[in-house]
N, C-alpha and C. Protein backbone atom coordinates (compact mmCIF):
# COMPACT_ATOMS: atom_id res chain seq x y z
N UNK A 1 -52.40 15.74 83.51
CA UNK A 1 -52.05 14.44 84.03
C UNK A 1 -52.93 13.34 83.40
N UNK A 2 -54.23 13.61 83.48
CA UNK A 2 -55.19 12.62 82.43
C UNK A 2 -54.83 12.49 81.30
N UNK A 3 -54.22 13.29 80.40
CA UNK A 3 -54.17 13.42 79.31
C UNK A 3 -52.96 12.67 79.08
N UNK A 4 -51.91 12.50 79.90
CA UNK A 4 -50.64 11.53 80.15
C UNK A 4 -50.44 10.30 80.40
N UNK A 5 -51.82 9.79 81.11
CA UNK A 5 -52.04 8.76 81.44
C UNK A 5 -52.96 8.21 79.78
N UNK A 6 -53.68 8.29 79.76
CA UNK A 6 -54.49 8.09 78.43
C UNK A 6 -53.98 7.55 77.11
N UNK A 7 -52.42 8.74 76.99
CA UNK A 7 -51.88 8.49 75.81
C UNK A 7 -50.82 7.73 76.64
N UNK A 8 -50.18 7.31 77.28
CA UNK A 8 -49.72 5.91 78.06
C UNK A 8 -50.49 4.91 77.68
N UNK A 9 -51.61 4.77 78.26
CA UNK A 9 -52.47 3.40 78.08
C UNK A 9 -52.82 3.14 76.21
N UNK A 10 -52.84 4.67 76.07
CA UNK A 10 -53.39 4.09 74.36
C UNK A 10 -52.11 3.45 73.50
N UNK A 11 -50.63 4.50 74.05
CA UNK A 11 -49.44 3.77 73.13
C UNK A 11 -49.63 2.16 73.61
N UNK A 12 -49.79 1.62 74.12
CA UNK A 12 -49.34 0.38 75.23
C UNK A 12 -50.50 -0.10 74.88
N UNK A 13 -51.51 -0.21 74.41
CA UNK A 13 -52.57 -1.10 73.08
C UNK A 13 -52.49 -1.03 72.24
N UNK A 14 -52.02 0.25 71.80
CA UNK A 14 -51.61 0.08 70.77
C UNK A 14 -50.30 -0.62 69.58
N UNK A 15 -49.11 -0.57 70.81
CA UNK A 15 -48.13 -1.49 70.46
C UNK A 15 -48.22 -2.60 70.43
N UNK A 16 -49.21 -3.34 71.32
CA UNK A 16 -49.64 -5.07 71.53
C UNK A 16 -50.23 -4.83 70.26
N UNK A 17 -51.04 -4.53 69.56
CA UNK A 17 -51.92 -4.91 68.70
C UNK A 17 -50.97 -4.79 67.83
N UNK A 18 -50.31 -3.83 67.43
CA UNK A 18 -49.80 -3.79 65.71
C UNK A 18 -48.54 -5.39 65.98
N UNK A 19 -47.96 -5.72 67.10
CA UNK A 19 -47.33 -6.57 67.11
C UNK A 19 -48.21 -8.38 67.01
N UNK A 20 -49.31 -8.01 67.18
CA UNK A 20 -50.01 -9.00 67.16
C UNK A 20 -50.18 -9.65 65.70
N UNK A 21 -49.80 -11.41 65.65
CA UNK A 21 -49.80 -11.65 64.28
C UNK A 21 -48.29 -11.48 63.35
N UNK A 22 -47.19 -11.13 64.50
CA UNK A 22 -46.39 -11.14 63.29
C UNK A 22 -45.41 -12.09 63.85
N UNK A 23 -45.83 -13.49 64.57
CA UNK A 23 -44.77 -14.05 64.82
C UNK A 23 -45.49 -15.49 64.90
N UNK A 24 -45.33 -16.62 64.46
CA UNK A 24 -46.08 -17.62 64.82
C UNK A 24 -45.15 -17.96 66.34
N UNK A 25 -46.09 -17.90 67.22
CA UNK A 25 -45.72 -18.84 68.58
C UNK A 25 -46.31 -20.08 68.62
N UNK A 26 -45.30 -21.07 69.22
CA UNK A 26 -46.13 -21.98 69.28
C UNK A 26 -47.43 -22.36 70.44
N UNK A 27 -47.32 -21.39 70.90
CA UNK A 27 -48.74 -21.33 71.83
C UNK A 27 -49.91 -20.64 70.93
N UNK A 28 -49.49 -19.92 69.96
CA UNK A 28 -50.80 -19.63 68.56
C UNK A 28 -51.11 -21.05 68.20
N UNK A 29 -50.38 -21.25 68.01
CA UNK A 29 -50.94 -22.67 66.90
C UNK A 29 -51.47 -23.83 67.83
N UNK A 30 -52.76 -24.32 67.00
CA UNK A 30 -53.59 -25.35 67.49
C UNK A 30 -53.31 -26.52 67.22
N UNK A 31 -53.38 -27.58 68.04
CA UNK A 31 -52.68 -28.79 67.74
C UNK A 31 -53.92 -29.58 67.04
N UNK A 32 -53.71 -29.99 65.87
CA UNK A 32 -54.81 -30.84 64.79
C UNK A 32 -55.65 -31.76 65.68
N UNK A 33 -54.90 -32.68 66.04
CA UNK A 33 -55.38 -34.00 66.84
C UNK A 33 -55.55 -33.64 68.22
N UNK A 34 -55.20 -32.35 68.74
CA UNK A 34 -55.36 -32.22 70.66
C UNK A 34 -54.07 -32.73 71.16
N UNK A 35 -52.73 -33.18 70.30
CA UNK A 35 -51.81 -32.97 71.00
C UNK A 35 -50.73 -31.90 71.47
N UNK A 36 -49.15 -32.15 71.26
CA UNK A 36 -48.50 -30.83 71.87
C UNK A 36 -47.66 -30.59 70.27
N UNK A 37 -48.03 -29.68 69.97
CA UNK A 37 -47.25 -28.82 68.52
C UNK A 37 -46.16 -28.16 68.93
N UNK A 38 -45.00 -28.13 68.59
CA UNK A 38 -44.23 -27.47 67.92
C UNK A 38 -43.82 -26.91 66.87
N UNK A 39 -43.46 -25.90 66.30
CA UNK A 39 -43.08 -25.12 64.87
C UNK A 39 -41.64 -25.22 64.74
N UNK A 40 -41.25 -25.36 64.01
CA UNK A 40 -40.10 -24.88 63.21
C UNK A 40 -39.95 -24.06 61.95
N UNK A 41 -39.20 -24.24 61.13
CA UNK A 41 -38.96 -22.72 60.11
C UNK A 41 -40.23 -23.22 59.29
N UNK A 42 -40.40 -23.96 58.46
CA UNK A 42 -41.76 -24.04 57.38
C UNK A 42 -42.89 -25.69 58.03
N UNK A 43 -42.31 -25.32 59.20
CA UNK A 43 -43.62 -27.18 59.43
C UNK A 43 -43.62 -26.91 60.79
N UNK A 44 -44.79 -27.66 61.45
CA UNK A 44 -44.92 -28.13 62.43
C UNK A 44 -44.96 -29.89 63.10
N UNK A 45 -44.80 -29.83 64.23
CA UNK A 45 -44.62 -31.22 64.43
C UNK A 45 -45.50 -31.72 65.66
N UNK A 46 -46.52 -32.65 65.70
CA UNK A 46 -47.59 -33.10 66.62
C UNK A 46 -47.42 -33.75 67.25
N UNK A 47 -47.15 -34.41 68.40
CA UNK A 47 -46.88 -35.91 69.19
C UNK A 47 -48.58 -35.92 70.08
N UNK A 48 -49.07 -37.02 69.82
CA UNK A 48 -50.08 -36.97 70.72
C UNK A 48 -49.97 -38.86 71.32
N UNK A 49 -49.66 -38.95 72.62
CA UNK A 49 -49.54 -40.62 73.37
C UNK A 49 -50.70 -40.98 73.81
N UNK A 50 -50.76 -42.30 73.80
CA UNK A 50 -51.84 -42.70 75.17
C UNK A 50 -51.26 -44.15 75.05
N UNK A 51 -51.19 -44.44 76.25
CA UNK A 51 -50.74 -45.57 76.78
C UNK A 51 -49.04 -45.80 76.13
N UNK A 52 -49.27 -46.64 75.34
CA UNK A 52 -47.68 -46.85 75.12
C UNK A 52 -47.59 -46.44 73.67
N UNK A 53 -48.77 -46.36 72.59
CA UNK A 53 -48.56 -45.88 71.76
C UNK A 53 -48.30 -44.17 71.53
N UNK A 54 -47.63 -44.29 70.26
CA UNK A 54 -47.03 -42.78 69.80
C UNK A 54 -47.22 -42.11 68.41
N UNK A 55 -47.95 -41.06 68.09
CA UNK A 55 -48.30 -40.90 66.84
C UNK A 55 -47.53 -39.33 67.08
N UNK A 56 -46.69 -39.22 65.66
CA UNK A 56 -46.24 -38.07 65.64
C UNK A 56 -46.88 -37.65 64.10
N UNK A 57 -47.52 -36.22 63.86
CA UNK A 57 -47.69 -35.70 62.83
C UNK A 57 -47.09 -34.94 62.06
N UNK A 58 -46.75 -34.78 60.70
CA UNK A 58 -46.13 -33.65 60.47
C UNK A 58 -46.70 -32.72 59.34
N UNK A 59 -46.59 -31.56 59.58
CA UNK A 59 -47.85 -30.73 59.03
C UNK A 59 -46.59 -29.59 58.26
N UNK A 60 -47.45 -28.49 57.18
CA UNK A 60 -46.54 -27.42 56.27
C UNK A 60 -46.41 -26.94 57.45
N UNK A 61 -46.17 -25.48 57.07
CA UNK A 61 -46.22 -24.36 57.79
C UNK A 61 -48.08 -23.73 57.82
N UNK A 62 -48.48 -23.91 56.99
CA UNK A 62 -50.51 -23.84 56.97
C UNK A 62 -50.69 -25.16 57.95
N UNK A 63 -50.83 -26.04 58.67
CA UNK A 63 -50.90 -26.72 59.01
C UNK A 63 -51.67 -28.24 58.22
N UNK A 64 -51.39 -27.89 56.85
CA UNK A 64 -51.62 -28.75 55.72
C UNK A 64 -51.04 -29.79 56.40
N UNK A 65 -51.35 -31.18 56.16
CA UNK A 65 -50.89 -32.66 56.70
C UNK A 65 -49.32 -32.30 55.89
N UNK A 66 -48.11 -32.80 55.91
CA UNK A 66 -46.85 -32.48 55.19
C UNK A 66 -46.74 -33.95 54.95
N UNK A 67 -46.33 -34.62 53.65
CA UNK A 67 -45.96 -35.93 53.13
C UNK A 67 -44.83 -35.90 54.31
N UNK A 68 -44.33 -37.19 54.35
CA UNK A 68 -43.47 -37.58 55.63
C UNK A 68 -41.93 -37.82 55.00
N UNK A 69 -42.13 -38.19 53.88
CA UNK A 69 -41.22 -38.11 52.78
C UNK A 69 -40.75 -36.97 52.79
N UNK A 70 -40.55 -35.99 53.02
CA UNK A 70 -40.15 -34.43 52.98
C UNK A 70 -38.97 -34.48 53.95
N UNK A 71 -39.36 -34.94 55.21
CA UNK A 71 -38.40 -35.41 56.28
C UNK A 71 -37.69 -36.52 56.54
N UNK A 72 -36.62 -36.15 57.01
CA UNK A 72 -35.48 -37.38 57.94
C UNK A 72 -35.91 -37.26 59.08
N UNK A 73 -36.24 -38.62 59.76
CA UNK A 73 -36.57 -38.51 61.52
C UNK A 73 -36.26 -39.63 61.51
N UNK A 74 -35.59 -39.08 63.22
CA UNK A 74 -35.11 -40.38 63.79
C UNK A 74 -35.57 -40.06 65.10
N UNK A 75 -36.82 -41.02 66.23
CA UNK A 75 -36.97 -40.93 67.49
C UNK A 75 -36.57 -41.91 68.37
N UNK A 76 -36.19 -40.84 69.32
CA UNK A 76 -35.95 -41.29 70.73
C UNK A 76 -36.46 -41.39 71.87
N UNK A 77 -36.38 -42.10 72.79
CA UNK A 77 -37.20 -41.75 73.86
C UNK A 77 -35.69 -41.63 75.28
N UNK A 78 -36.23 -40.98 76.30
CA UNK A 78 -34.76 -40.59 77.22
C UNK A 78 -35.71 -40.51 78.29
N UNK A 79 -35.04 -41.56 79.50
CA UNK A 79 -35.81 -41.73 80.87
C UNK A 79 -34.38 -40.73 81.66
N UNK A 80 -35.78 -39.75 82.46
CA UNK A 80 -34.93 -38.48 82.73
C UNK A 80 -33.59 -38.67 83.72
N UNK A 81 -34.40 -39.98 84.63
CA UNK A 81 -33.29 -40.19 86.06
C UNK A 81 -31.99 -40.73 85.49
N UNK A 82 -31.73 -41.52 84.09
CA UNK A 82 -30.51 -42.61 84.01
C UNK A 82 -30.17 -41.93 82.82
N UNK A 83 -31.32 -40.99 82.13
CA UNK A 83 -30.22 -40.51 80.57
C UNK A 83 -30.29 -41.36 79.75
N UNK A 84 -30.97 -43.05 80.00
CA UNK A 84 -30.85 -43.85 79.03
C UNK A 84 -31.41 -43.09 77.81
N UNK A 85 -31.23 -43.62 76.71
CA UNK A 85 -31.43 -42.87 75.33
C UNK A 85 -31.51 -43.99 74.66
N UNK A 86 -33.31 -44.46 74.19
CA UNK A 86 -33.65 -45.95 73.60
C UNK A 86 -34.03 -45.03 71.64
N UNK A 87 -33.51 -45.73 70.82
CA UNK A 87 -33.60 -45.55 69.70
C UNK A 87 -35.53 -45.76 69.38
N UNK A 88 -36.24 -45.39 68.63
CA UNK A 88 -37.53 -45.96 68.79
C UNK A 88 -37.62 -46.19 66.98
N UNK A 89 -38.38 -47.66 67.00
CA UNK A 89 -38.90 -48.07 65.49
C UNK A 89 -40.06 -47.23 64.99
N UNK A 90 -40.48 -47.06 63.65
CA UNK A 90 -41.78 -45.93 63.64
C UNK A 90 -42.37 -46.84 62.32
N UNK A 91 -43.45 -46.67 61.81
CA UNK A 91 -44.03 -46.73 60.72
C UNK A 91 -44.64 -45.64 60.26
N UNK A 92 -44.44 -45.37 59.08
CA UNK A 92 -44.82 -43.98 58.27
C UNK A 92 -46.08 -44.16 57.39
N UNK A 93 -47.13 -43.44 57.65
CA UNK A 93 -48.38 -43.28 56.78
C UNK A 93 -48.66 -42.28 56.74
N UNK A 94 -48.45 -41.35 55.15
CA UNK A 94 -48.87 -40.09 55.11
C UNK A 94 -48.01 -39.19 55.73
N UNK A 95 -48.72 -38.69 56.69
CA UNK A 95 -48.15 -37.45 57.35
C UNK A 95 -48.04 -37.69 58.82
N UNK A 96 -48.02 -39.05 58.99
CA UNK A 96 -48.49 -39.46 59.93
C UNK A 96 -47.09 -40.91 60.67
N UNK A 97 -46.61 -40.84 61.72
CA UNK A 97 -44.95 -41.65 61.73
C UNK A 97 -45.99 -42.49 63.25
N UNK A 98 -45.94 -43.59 63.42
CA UNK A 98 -46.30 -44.57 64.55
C UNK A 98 -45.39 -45.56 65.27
N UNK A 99 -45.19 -45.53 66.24
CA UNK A 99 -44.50 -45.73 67.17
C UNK A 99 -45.56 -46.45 68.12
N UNK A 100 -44.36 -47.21 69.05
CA UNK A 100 -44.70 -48.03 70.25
C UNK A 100 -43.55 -47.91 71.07
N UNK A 101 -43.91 -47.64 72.59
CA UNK A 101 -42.65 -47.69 73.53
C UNK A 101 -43.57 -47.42 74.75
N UNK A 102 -42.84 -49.01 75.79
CA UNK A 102 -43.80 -49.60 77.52
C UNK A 102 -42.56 -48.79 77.90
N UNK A 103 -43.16 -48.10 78.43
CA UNK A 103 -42.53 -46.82 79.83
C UNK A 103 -42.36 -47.83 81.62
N UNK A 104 -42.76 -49.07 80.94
CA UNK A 104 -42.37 -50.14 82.08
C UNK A 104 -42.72 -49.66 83.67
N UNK A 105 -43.60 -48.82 83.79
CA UNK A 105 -44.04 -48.06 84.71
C UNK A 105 -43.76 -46.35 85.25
N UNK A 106 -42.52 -45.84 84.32
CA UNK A 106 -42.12 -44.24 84.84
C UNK A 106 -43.37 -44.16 84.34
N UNK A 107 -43.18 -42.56 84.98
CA UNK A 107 -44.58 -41.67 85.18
C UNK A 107 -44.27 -40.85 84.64
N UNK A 108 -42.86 -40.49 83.53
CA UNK A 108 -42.85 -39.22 82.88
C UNK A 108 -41.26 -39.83 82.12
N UNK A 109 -40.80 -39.80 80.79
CA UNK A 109 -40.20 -39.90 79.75
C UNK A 109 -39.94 -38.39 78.95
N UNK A 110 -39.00 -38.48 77.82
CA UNK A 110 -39.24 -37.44 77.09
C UNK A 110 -38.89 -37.73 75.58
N UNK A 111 -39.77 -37.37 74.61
CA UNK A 111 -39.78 -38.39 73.08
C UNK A 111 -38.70 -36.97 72.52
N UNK A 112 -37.29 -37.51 71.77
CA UNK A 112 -36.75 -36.72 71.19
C UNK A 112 -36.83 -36.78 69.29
N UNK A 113 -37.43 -35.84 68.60
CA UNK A 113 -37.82 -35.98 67.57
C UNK A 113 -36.87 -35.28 67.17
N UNK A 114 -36.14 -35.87 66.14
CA UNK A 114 -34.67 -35.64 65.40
C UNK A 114 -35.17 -35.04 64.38
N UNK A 115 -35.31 -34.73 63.45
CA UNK A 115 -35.86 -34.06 62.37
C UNK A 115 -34.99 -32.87 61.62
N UNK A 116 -35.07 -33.78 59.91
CA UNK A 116 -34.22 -32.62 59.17
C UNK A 116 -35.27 -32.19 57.99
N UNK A 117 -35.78 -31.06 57.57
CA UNK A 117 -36.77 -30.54 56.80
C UNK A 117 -35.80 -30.42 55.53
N UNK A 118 -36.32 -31.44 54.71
CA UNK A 118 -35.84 -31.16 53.31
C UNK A 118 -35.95 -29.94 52.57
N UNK A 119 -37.54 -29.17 52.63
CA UNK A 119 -36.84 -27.93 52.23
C UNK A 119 -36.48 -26.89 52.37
N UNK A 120 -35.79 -26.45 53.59
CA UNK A 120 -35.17 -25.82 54.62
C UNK A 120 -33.92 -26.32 54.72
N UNK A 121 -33.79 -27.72 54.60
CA UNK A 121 -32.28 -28.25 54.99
C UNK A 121 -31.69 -28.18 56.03
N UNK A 122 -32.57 -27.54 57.39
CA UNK A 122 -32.44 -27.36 58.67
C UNK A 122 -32.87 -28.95 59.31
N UNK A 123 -31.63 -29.09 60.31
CA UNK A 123 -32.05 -30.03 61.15
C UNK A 123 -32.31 -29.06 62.31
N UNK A 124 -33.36 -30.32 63.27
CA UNK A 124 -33.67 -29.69 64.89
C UNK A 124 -33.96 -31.21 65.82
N UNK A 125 -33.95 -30.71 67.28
CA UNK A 125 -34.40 -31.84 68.10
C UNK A 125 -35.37 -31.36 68.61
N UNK A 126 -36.34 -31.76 68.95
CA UNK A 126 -37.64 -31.47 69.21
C UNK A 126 -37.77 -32.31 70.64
N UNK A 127 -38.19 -31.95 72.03
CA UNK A 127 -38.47 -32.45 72.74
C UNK A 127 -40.02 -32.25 73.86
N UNK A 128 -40.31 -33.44 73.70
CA UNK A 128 -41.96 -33.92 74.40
C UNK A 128 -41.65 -34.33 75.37
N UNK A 129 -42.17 -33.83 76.89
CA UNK A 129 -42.32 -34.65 77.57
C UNK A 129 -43.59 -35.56 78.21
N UNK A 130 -43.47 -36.91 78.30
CA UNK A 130 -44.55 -37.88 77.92
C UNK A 130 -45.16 -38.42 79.56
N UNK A 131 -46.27 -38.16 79.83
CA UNK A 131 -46.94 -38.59 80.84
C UNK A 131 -47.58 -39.74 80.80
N UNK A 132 -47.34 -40.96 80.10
CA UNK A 132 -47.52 -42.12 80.04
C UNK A 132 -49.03 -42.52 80.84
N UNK A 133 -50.08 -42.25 79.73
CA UNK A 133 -51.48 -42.80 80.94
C UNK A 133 -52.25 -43.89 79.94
N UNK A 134 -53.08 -44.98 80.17
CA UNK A 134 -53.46 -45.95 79.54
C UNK A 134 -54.66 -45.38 78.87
């Protein structure tokens, strides 16, 4: 019976481990700046807010900064109670897309990051939800 239990517990560390490392999650990956990352097929994507400003990053798949030029984005922002859906203006530096949007007092928004990876040719929507604090 020991001997059943043993090689139980050892298959069952041993399967976590060899599976370990062969999948990027996005709970592996560290967000550059301390915001919330998401992955997609070869990049990741950063949103980090405070107050009304919005900086979204976009990084390779190494989490190399990614020229911004690589991508099509178009953001949105969507207030959850009415569905409104406000188009948002950005300025692009680097790897780096800046934004502004007054949450006019909600206490929670959600930034929709449109995004088509040029070299993938995959589009996706990417969604943040934004706790608006000064």
């Amino acid at each position: 019976m020991k001997n059943l239990i043993f090689t139980l517990v050892l298959g069952v560390a041993t399967m976590a481990w060899a599976h370990e490392g062969h999948h990027d999650s996005p709970g592996m990956v560290q967000a550059p700046k301390g915001g919330v990352i998401k992955s997609l097929e070869e990049s990741h994507v950063e949103v980090v807010t405070k107050g009304n400003d919005i900086k979204v990053y976009l990084y390779s798949k190494d989490l190399k900064p990614a020229d911004a030029t690589r991508f099509k984005v178009k953001l949105f922002t969507e207030i959850p109670r009415t569905k409104k859906k406000e188009s948002l203006s950005f300025k692009v530096q680097g790897n780096l897309l800046e934004a502004n949007f007054d949450a006019k007092g909600i206490h929670r928004y959600t930034l929709i990051v449109n995004i088509n990876d040029s070299v993938t040719g995959h589009d996706d929507n990417l969604k943040f939800t934004v706790e608006p604090r000064k």
